[in-house]
PDBML (XML) file of the C-alpha atoms, coordinates in Angstrom:
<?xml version="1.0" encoding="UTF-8" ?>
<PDBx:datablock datablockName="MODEL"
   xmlns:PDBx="http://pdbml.pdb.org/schema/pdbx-v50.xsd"
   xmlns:xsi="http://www.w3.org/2001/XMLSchema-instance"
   xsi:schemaLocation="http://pdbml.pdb.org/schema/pdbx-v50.xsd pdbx-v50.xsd">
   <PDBx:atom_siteCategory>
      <PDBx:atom_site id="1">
         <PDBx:B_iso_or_equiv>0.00</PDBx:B_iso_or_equiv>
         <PDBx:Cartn_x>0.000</PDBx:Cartn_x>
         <PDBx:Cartn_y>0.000</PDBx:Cartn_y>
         <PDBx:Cartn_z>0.000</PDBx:Cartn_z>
         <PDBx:auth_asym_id>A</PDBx:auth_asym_id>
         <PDBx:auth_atom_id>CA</PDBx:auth_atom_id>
         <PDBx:auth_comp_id>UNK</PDBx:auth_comp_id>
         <PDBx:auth_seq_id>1</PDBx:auth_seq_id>
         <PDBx:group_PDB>ATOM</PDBx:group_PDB>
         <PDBx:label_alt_id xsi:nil="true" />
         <PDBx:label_asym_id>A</PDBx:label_asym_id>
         <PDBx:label_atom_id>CA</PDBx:label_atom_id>
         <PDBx:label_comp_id>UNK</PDBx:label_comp_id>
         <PDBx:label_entity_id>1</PDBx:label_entity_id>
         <PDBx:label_seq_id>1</PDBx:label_seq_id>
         <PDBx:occupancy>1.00</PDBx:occupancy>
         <PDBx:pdbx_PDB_model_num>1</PDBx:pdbx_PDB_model_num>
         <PDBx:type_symbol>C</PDBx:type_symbol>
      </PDBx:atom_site>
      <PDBx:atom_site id="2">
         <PDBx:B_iso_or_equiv>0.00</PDBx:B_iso_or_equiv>
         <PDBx:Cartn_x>2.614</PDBx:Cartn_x>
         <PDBx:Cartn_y>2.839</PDBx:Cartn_y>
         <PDBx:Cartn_z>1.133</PDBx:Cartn_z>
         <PDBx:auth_asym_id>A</PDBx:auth_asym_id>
         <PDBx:auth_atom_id>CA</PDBx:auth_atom_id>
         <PDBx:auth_comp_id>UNK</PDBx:auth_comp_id>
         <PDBx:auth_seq_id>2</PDBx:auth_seq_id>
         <PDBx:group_PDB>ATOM</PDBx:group_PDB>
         <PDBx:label_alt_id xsi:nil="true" />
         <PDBx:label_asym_id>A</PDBx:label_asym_id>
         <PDBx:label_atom_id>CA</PDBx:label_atom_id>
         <PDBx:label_comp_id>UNK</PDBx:label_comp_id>
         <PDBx:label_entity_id>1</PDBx:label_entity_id>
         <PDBx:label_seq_id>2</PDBx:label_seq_id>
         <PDBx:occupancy>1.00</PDBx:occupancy>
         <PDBx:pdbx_PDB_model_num>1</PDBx:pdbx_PDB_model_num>
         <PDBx:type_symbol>C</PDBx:type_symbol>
      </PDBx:atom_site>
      <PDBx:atom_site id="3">
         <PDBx:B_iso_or_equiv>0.00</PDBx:B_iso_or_equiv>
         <PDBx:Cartn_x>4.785</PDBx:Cartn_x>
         <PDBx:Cartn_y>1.902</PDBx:Cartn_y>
         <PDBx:Cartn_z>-2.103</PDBx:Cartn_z>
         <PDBx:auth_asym_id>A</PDBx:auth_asym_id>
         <PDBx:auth_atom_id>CA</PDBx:auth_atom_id>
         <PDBx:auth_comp_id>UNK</PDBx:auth_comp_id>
         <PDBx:auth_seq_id>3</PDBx:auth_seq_id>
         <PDBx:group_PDB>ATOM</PDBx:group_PDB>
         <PDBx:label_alt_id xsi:nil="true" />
         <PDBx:label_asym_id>A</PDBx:label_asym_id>
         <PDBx:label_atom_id>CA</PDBx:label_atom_id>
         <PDBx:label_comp_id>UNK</PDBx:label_comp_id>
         <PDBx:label_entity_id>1</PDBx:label_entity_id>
         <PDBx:label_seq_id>3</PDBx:label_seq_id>
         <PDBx:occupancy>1.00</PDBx:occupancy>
         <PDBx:pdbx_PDB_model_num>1</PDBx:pdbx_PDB_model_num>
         <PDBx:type_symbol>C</PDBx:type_symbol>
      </PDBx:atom_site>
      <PDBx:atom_site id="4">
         <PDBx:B_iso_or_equiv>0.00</PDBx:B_iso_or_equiv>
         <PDBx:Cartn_x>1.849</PDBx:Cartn_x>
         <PDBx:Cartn_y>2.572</PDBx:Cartn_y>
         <PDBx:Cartn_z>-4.153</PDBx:Cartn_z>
         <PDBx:auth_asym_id>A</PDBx:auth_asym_id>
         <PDBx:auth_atom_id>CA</PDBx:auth_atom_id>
         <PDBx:auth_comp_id>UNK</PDBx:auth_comp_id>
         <PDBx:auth_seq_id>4</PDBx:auth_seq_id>
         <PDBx:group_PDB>ATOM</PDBx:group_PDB>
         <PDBx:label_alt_id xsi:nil="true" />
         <PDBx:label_asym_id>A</PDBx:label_asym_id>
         <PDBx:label_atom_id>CA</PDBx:label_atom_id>
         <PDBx:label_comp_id>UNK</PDBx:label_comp_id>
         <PDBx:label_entity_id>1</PDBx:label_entity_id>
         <PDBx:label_seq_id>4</PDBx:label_seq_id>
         <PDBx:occupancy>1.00</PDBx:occupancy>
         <PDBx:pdbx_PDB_model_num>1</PDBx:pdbx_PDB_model_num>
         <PDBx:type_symbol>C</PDBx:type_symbol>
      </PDBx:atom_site>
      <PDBx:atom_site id="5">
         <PDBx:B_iso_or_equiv>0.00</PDBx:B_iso_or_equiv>
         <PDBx:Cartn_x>0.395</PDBx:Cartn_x>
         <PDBx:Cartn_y>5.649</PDBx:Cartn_y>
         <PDBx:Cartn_z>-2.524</PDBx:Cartn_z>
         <PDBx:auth_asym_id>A</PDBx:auth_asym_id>
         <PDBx:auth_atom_id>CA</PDBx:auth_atom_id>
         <PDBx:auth_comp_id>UNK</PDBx:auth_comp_id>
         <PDBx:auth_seq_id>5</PDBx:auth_seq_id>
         <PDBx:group_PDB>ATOM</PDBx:group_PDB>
         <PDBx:label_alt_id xsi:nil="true" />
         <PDBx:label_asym_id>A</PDBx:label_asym_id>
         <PDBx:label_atom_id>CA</PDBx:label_atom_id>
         <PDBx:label_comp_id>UNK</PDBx:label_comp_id>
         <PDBx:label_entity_id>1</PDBx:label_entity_id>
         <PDBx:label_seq_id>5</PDBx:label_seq_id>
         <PDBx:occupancy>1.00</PDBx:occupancy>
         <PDBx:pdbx_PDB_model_num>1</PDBx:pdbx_PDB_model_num>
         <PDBx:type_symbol>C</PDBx:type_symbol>
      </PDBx:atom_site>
      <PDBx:atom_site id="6">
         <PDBx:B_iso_or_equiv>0.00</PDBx:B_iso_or_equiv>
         <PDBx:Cartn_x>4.394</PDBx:Cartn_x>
         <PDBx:Cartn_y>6.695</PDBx:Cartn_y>
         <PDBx:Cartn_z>-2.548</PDBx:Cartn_z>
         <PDBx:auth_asym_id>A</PDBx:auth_asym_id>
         <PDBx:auth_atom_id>CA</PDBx:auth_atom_id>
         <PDBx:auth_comp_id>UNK</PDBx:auth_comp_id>
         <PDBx:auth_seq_id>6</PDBx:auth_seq_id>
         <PDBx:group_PDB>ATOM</PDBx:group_PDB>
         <PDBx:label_alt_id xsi:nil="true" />
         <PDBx:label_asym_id>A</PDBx:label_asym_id>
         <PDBx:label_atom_id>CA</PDBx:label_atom_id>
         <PDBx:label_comp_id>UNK</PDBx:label_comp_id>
         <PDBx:label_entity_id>1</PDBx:label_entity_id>
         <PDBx:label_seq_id>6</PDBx:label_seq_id>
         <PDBx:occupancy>1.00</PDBx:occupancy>
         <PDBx:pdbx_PDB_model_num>1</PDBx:pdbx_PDB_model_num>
         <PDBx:type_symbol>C</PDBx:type_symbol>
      </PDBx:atom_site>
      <PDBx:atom_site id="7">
         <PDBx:B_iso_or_equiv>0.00</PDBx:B_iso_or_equiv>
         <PDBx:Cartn_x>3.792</PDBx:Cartn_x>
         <PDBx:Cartn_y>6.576</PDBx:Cartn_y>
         <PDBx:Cartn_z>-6.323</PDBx:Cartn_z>
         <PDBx:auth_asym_id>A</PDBx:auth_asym_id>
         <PDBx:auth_atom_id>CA</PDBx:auth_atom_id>
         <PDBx:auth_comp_id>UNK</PDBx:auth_comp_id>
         <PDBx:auth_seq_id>7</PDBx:auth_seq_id>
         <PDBx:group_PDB>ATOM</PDBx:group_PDB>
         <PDBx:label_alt_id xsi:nil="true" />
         <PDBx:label_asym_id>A</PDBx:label_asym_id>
         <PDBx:label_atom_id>CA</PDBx:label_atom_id>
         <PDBx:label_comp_id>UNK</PDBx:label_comp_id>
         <PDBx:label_entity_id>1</PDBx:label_entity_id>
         <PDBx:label_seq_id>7</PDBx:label_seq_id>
         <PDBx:occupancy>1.00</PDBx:occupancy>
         <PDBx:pdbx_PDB_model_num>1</PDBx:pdbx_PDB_model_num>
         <PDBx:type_symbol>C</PDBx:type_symbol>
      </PDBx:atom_site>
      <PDBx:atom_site id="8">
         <PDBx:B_iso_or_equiv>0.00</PDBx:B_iso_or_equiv>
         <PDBx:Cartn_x>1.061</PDBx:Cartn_x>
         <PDBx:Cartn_y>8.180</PDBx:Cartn_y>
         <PDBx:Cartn_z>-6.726</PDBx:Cartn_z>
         <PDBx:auth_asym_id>A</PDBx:auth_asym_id>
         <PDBx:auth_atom_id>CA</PDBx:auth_atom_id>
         <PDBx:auth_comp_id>UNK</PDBx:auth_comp_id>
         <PDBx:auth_seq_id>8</PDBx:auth_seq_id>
         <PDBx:group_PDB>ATOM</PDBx:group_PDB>
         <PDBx:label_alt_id xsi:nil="true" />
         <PDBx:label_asym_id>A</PDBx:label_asym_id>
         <PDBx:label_atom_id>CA</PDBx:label_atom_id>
         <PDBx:label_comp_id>UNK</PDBx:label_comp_id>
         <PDBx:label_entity_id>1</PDBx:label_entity_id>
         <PDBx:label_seq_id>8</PDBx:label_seq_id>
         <PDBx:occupancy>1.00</PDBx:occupancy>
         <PDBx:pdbx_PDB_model_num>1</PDBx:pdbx_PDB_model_num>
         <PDBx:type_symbol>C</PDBx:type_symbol>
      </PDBx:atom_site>
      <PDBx:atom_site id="9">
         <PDBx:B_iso_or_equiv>0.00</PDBx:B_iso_or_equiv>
         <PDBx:Cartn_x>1.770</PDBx:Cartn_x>
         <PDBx:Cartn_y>11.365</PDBx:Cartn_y>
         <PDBx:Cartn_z>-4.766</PDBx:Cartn_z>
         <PDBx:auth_asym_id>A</PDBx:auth_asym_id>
         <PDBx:auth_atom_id>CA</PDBx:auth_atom_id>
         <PDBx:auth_comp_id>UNK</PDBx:auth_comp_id>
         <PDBx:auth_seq_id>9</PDBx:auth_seq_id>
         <PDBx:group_PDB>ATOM</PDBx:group_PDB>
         <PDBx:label_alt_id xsi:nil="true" />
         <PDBx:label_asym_id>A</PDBx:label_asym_id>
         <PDBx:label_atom_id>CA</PDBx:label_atom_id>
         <PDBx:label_comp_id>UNK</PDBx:label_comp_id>
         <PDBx:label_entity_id>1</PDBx:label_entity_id>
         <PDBx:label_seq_id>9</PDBx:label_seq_id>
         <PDBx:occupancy>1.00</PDBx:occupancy>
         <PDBx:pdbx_PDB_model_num>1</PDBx:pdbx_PDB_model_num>
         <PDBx:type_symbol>C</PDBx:type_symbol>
      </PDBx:atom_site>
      <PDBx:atom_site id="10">
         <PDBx:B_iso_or_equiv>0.00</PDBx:B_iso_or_equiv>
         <PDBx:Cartn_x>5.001</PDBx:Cartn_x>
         <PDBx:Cartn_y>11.495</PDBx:Cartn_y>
         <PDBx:Cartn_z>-6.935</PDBx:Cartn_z>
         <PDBx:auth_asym_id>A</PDBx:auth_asym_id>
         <PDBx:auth_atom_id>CA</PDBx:auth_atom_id>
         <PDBx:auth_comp_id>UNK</PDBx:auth_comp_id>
         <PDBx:auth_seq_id>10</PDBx:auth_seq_id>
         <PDBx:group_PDB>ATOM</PDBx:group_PDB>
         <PDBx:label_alt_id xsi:nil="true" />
         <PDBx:label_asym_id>A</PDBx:label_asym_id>
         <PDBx:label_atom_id>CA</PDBx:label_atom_id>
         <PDBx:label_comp_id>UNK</PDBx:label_comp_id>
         <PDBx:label_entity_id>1</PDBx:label_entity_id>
         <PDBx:label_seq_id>10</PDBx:label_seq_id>
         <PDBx:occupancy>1.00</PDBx:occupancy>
         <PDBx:pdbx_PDB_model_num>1</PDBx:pdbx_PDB_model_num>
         <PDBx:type_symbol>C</PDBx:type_symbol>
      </PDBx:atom_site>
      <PDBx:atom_site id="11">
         <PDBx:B_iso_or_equiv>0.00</PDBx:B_iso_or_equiv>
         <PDBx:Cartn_x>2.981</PDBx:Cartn_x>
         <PDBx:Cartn_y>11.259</PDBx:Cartn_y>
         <PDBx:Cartn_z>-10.406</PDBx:Cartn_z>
         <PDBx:auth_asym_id>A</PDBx:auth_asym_id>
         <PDBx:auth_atom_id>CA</PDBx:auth_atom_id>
         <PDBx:auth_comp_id>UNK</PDBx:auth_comp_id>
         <PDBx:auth_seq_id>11</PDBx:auth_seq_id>
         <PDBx:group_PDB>ATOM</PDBx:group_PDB>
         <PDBx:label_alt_id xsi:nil="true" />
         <PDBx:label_asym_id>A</PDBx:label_asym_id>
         <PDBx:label_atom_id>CA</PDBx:label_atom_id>
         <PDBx:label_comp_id>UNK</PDBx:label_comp_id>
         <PDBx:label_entity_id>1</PDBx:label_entity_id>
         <PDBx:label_seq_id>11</PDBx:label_seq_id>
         <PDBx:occupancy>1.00</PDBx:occupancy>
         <PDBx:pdbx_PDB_model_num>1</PDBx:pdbx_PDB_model_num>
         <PDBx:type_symbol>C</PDBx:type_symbol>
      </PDBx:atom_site>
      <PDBx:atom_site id="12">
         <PDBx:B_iso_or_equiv>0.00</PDBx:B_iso_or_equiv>
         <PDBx:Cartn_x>0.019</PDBx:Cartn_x>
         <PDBx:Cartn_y>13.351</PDBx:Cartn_y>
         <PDBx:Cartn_z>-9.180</PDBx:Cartn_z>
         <PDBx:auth_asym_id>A</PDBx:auth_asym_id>
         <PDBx:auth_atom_id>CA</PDBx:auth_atom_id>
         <PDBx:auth_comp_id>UNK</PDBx:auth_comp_id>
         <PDBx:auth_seq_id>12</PDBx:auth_seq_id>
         <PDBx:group_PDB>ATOM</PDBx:group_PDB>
         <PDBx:label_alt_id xsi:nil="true" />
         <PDBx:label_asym_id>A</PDBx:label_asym_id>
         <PDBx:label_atom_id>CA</PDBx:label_atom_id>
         <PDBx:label_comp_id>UNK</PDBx:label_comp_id>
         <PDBx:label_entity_id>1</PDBx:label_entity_id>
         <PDBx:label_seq_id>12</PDBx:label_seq_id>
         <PDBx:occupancy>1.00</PDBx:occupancy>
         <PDBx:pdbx_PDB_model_num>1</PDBx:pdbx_PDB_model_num>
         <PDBx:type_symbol>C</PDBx:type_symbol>
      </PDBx:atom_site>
      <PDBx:atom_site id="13">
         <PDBx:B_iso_or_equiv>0.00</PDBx:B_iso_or_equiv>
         <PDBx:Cartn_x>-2.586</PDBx:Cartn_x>
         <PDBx:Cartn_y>10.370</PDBx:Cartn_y>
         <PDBx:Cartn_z>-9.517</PDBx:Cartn_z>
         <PDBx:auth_asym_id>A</PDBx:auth_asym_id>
         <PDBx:auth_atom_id>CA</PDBx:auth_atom_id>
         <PDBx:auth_comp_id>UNK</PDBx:auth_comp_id>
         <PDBx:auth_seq_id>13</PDBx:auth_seq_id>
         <PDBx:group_PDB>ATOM</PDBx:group_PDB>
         <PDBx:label_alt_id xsi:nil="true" />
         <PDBx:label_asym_id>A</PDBx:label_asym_id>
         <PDBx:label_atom_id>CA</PDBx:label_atom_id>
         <PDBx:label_comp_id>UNK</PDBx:label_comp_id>
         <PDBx:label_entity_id>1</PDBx:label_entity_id>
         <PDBx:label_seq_id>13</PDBx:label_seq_id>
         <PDBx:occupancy>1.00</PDBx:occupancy>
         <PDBx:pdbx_PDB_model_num>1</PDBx:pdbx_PDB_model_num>
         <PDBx:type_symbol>C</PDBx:type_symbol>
      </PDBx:atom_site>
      <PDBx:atom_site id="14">
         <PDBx:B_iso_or_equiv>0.00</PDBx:B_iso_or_equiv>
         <PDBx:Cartn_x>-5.609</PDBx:Cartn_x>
         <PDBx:Cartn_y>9.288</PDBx:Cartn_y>
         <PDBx:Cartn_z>-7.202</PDBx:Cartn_z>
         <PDBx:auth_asym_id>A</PDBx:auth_asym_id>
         <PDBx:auth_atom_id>CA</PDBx:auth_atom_id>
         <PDBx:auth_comp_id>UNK</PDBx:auth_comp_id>
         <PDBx:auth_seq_id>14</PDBx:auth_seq_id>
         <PDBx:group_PDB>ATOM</PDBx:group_PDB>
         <PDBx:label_alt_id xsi:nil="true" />
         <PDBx:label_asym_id>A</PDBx:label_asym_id>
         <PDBx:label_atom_id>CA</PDBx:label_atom_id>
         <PDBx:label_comp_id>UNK</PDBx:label_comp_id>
         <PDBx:label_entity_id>1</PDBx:label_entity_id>
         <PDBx:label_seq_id>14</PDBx:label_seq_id>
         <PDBx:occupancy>1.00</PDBx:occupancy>
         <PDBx:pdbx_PDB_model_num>1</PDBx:pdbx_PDB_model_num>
         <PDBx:type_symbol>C</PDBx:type_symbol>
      </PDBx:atom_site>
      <PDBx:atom_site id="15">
         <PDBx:B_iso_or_equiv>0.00</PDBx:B_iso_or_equiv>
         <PDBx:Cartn_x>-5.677</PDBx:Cartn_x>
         <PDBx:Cartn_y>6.086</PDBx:Cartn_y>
         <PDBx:Cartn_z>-5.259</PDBx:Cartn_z>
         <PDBx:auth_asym_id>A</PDBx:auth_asym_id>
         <PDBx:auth_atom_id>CA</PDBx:auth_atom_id>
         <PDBx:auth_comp_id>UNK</PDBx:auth_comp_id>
         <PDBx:auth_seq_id>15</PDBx:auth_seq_id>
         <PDBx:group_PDB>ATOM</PDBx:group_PDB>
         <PDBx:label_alt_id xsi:nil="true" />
         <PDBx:label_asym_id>A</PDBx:label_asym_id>
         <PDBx:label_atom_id>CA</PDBx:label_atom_id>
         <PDBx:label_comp_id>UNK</PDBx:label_comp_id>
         <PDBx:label_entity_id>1</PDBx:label_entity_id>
         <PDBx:label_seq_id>15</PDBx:label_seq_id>
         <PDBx:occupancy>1.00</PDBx:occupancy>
         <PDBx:pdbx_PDB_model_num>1</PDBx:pdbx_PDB_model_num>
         <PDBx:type_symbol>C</PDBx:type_symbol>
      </PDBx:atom_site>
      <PDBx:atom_site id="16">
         <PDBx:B_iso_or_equiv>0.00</PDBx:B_iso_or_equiv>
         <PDBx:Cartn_x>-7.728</PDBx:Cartn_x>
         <PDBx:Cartn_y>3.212</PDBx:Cartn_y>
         <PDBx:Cartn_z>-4.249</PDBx:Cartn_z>
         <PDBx:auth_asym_id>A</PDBx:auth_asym_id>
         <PDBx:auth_atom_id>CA</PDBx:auth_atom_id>
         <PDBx:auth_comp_id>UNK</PDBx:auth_comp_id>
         <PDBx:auth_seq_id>16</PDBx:auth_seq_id>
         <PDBx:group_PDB>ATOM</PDBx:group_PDB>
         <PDBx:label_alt_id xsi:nil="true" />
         <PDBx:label_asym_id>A</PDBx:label_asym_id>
         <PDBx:label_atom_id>CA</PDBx:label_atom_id>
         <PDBx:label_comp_id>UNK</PDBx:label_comp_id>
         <PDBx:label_entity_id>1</PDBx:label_entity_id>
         <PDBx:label_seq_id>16</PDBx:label_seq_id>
         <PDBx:occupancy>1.00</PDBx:occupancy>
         <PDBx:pdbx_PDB_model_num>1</PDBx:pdbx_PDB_model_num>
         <PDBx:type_symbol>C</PDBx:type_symbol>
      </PDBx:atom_site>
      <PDBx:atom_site id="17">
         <PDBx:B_iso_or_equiv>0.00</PDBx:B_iso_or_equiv>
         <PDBx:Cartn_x>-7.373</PDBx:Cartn_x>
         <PDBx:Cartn_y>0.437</PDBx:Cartn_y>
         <PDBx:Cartn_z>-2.031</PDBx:Cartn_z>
         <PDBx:auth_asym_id>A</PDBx:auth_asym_id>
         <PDBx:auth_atom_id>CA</PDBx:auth_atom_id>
         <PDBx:auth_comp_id>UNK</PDBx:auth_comp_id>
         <PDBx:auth_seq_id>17</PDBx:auth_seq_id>
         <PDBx:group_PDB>ATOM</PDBx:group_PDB>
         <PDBx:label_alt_id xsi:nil="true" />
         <PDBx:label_asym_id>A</PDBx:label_asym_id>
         <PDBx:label_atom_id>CA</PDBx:label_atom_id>
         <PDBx:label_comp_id>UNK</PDBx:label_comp_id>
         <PDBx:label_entity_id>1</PDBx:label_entity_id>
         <PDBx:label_seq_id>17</PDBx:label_seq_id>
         <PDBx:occupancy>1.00</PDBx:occupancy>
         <PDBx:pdbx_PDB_model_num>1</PDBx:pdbx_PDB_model_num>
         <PDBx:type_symbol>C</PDBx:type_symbol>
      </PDBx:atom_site>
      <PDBx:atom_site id="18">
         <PDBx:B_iso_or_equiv>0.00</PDBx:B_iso_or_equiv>
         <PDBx:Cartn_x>-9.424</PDBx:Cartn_x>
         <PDBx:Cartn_y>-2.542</PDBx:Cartn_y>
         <PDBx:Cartn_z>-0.514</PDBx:Cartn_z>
         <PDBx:auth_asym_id>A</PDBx:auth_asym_id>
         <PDBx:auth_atom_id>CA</PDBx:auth_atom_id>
         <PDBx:auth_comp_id>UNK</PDBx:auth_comp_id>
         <PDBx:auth_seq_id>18</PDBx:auth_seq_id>
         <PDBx:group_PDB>ATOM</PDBx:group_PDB>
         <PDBx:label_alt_id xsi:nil="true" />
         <PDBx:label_asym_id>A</PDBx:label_asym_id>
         <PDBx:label_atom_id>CA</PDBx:label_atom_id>
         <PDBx:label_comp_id>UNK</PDBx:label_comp_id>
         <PDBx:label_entity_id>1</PDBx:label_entity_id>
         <PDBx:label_seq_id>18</PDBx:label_seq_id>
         <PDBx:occupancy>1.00</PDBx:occupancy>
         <PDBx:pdbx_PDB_model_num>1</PDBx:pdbx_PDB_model_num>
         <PDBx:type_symbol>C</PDBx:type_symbol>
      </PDBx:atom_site>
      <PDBx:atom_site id="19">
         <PDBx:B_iso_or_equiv>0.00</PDBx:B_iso_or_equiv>
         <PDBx:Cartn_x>-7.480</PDBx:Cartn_x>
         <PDBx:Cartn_y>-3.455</PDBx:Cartn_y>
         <PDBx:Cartn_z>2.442</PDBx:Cartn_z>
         <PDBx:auth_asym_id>A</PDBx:auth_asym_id>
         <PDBx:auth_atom_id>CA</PDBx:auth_atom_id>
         <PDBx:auth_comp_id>UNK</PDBx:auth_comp_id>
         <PDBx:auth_seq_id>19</PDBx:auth_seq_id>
         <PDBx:group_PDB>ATOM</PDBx:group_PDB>
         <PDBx:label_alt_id xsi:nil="true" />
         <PDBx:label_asym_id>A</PDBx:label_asym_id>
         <PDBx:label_atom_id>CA</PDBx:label_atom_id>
         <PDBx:label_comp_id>UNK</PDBx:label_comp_id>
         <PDBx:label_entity_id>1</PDBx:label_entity_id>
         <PDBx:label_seq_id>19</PDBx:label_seq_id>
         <PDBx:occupancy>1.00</PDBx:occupancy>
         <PDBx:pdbx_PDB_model_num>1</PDBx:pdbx_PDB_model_num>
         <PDBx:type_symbol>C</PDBx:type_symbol>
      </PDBx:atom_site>
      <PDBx:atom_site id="20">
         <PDBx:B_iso_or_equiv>0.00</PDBx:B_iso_or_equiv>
         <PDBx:Cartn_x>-5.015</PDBx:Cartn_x>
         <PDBx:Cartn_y>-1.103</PDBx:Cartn_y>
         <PDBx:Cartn_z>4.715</PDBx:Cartn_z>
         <PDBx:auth_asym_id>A</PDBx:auth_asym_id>
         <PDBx:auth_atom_id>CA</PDBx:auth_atom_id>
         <PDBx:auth_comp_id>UNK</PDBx:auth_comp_id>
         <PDBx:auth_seq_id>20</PDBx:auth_seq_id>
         <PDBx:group_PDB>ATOM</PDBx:group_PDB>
         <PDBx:label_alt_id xsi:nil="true" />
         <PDBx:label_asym_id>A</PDBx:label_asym_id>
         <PDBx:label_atom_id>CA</PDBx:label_atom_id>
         <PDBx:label_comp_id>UNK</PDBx:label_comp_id>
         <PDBx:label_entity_id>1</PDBx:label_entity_id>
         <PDBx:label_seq_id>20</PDBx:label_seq_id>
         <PDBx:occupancy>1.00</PDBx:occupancy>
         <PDBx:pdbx_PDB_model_num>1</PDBx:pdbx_PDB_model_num>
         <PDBx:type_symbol>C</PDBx:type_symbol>
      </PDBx:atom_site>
      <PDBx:atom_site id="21">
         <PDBx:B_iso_or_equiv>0.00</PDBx:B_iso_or_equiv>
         <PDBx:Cartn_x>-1.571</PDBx:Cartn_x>
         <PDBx:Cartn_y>-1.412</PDBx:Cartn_y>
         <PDBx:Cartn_z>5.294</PDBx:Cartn_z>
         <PDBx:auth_asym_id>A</PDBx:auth_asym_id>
         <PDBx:auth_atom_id>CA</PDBx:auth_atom_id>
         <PDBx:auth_comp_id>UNK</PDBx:auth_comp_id>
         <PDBx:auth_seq_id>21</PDBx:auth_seq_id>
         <PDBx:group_PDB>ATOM</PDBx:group_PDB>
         <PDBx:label_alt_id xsi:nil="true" />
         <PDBx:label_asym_id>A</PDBx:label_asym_id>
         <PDBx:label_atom_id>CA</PDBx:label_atom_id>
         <PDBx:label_comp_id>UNK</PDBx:label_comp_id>
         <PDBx:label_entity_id>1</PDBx:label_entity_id>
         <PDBx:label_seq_id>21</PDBx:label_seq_id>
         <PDBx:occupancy>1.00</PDBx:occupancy>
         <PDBx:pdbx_PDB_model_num>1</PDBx:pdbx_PDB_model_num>
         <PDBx:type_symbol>C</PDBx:type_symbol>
      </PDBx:atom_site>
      <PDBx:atom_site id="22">
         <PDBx:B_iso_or_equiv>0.00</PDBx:B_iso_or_equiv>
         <PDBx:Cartn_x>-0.044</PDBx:Cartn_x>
         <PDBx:Cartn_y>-3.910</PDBx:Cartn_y>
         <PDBx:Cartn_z>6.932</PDBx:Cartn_z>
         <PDBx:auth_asym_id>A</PDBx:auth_asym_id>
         <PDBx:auth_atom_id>CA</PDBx:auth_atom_id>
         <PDBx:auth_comp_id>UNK</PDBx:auth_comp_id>
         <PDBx:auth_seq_id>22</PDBx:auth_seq_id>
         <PDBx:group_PDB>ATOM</PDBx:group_PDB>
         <PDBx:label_alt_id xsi:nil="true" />
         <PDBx:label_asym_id>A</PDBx:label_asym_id>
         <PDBx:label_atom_id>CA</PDBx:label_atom_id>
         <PDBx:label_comp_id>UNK</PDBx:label_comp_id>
         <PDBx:label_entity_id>1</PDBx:label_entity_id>
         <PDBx:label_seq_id>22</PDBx:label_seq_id>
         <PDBx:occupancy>1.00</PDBx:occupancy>
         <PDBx:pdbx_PDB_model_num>1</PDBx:pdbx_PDB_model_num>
         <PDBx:type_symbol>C</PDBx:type_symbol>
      </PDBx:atom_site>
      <PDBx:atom_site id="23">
         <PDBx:B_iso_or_equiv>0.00</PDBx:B_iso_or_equiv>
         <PDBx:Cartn_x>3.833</PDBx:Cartn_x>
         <PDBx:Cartn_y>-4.345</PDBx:Cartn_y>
         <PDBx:Cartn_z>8.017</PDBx:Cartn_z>
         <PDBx:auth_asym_id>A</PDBx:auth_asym_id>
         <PDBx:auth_atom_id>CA</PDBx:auth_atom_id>
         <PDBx:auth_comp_id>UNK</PDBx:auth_comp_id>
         <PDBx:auth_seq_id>23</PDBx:auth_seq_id>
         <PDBx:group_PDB>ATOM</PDBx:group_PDB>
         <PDBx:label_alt_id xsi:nil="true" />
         <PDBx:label_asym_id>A</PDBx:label_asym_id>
         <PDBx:label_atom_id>CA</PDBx:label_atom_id>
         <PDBx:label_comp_id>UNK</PDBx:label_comp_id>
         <PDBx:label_entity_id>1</PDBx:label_entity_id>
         <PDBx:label_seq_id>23</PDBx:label_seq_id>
         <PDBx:occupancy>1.00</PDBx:occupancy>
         <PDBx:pdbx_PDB_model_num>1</PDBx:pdbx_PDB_model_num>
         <PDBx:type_symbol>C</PDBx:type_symbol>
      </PDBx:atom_site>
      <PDBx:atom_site id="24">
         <PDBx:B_iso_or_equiv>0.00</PDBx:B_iso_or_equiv>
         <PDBx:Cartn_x>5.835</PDBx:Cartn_x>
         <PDBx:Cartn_y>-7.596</PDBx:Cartn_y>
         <PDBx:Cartn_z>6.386</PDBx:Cartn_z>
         <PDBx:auth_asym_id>A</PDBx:auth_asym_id>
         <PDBx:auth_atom_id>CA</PDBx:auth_atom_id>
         <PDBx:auth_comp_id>UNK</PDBx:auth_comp_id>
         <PDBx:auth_seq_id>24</PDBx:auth_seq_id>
         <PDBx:group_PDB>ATOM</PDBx:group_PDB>
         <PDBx:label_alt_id xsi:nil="true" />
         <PDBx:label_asym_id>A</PDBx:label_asym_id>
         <PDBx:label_atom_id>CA</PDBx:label_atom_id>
         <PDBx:label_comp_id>UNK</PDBx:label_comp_id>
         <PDBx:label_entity_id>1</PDBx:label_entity_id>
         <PDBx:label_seq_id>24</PDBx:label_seq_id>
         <PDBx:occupancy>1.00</PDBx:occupancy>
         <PDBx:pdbx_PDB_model_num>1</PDBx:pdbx_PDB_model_num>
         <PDBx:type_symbol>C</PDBx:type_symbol>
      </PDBx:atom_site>
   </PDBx:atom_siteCategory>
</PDBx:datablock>
């Protein structure tokens, strides 16, 4: 999830998810 969102604020794009973030 945090990758992904870490992507998105650096490209300018909106997000979706299904389940939060959990640590490995």
């Amino acid at each position: 999830d945090l990758p992904i969102m870490d992507a998105c604020l650096e490209t300018g794009v909106s997000y979706l998810d299904t389940a939060n973030y959990e640590p490995k």
